[in-house]
Protein backbone atom coordinates (compact mmCIF):
# COMPACT_ATOMS: atom_id res chain seq x y z
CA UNK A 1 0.00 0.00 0.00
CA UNK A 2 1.51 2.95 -0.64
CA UNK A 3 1.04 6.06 1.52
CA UNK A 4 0.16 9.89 1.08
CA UNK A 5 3.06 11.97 1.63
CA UNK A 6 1.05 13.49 4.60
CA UNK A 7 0.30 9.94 5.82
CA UNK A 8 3.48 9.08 5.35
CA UNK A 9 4.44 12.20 7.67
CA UNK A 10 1.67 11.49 10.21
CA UNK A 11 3.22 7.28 10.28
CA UNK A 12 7.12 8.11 10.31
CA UNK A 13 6.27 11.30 13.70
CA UNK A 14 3.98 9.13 15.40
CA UNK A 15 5.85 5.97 15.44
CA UNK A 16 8.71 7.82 16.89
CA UNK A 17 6.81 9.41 19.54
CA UNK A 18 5.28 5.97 20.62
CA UNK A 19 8.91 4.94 21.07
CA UNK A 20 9.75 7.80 23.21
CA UNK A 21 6.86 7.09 25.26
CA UNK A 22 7.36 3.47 25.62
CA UNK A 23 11.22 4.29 26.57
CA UNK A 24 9.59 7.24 29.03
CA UNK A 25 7.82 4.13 30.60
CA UNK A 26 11.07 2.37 30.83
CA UNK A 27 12.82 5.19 32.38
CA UNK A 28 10.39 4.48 34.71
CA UNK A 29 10.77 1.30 35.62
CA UNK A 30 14.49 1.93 35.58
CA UNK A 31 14.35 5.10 38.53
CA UNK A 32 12.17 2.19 40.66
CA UNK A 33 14.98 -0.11 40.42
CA UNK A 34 17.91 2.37 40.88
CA UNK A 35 16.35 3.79 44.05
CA UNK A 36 15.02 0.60 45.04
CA UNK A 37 11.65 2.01 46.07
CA UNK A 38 8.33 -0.06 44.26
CA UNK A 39 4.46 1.30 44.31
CA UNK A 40 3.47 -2.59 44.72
CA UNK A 41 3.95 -4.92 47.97
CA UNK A 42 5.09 -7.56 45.51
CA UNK A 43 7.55 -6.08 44.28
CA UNK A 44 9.13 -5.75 47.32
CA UNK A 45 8.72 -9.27 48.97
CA UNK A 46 12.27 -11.32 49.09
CA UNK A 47 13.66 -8.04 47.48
CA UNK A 48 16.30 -7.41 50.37
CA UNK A 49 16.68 -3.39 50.96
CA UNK A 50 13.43 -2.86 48.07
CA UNK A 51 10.90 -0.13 49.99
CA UNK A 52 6.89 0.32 48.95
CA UNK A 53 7.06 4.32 48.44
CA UNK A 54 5.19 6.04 46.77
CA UNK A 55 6.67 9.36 47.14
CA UNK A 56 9.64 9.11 46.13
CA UNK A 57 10.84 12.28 44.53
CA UNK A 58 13.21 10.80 41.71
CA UNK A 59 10.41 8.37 40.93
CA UNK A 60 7.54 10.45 41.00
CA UNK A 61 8.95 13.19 38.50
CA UNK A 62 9.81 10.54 36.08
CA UNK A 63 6.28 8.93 36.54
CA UNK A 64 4.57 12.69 36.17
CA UNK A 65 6.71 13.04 33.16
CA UNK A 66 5.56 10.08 31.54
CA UNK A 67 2.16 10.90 32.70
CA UNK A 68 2.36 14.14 30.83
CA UNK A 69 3.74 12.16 27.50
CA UNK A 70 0.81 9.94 27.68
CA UNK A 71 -1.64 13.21 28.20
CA UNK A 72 -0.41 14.91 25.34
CA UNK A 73 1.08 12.31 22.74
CA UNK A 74 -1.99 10.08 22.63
CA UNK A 75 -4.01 12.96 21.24
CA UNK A 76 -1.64 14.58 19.04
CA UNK A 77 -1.53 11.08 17.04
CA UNK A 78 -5.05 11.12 16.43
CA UNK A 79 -5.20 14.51 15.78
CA UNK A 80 -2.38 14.50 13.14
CA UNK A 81 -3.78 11.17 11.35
CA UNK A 82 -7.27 12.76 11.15
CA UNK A 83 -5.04 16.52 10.07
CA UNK A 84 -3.76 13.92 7.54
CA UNK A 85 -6.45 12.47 6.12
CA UNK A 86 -9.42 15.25 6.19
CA UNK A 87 -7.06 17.28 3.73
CA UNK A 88 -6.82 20.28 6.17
CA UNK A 89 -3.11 20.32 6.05
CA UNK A 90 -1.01 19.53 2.75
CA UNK A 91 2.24 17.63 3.19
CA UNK A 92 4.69 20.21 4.56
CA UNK A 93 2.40 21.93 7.03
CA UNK A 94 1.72 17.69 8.77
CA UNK A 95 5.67 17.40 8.02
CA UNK A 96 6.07 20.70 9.99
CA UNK A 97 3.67 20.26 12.53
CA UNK A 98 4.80 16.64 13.72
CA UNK A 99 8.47 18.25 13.82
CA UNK A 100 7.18 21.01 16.04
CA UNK A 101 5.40 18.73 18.21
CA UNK A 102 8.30 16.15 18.36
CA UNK A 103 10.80 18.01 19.39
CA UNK A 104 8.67 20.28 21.95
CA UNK A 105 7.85 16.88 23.72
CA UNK A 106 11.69 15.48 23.70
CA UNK A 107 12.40 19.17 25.34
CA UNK A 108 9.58 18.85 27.44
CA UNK A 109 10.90 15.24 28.87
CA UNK A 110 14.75 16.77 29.34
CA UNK A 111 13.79 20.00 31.28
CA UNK A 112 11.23 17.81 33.27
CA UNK A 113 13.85 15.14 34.07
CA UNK A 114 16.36 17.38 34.52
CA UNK A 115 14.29 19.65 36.82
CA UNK A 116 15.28 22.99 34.51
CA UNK A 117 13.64 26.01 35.88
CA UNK A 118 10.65 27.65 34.95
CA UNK A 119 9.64 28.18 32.23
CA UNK A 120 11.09 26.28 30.05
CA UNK A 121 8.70 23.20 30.78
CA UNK A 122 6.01 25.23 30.53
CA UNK A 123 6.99 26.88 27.40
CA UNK A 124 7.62 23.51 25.59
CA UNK A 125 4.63 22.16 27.01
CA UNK A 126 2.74 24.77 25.60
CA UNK A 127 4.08 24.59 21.79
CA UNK A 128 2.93 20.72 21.95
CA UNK A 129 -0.56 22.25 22.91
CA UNK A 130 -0.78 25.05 19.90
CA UNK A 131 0.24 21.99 17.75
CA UNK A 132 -2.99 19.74 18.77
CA UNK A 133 -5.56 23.17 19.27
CA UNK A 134 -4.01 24.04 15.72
CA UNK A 135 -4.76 20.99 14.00
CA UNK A 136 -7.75 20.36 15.20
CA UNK A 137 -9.11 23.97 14.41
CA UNK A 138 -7.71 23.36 10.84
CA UNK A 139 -9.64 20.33 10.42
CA UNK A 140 -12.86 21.89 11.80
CA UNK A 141 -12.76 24.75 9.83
CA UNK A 142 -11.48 22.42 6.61
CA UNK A 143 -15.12 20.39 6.97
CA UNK A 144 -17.15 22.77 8.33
């Protein structure tokens, strides 16, 4: 089958932000077992030295951070497939837009990882969220 260029575009961004959230979920996993400090009591049973904490700072901003990929990636990938398909964006502007969004959420996950002051979090946050209110008023508009 051979794709659209914009579907193309909307395939080749959204695979790789699935990977960087799966890997966000592995980062995870990966601060739990560092800091030996699990959410679940089995995970801790015959685990010499393994705590149940769930408040753990390092943890917890890793978790929110993934949280935050989930919250925001999830609906950019529908948005951009149906930005895609409904014609409301030609093959440069979903090219552009998946770039934009892309590389706001890999800047997002650094400054919240690396606990960078204010505001750059919110700042890239906020370009992610013009990408999906932007593509989804294009699309409205384009039917309507």
């Amino acid at each position: 089958m051979e794709l659209t260029a914009e579907l193309e575009a909307a395939v080749w961004y959204s695979t790789i932000l699935l990977l960087k959230l799966a890997t966000a979920g592995l980062l995870t996993a990966s601060s739990r077992f560092r800091r030996n400090v699990f959410a679940n009591e089995e995970d801790v049973v015959g685990n010499e030295g393994a705590q149940l904490k769930h408040t753990d700072v390092v943890v917890e901003r890793y978790r929110r951070a993934h949280l935050n990929d989930m919250e925001n990636i999830i609906p950019f990938i529908g948005l951009i497939f149906v930005y895609a398909i409904s014609g409301a964006g030609d093959a440069g502007c979903v090219t552009l837009v998946s770039q934009i969004f892309t590389a706001a959420r890999c800047i997002h996950t650094v400054v919240y990882i690396g606990q960078v002051r204010q505001p750059a979090r919110a700042l890239s946050f906020m370009v992610g969220m013009v990408c999906n209110v932007y593509m989804a008023v294009k699309v409205l508009l384009h039917l309507y």
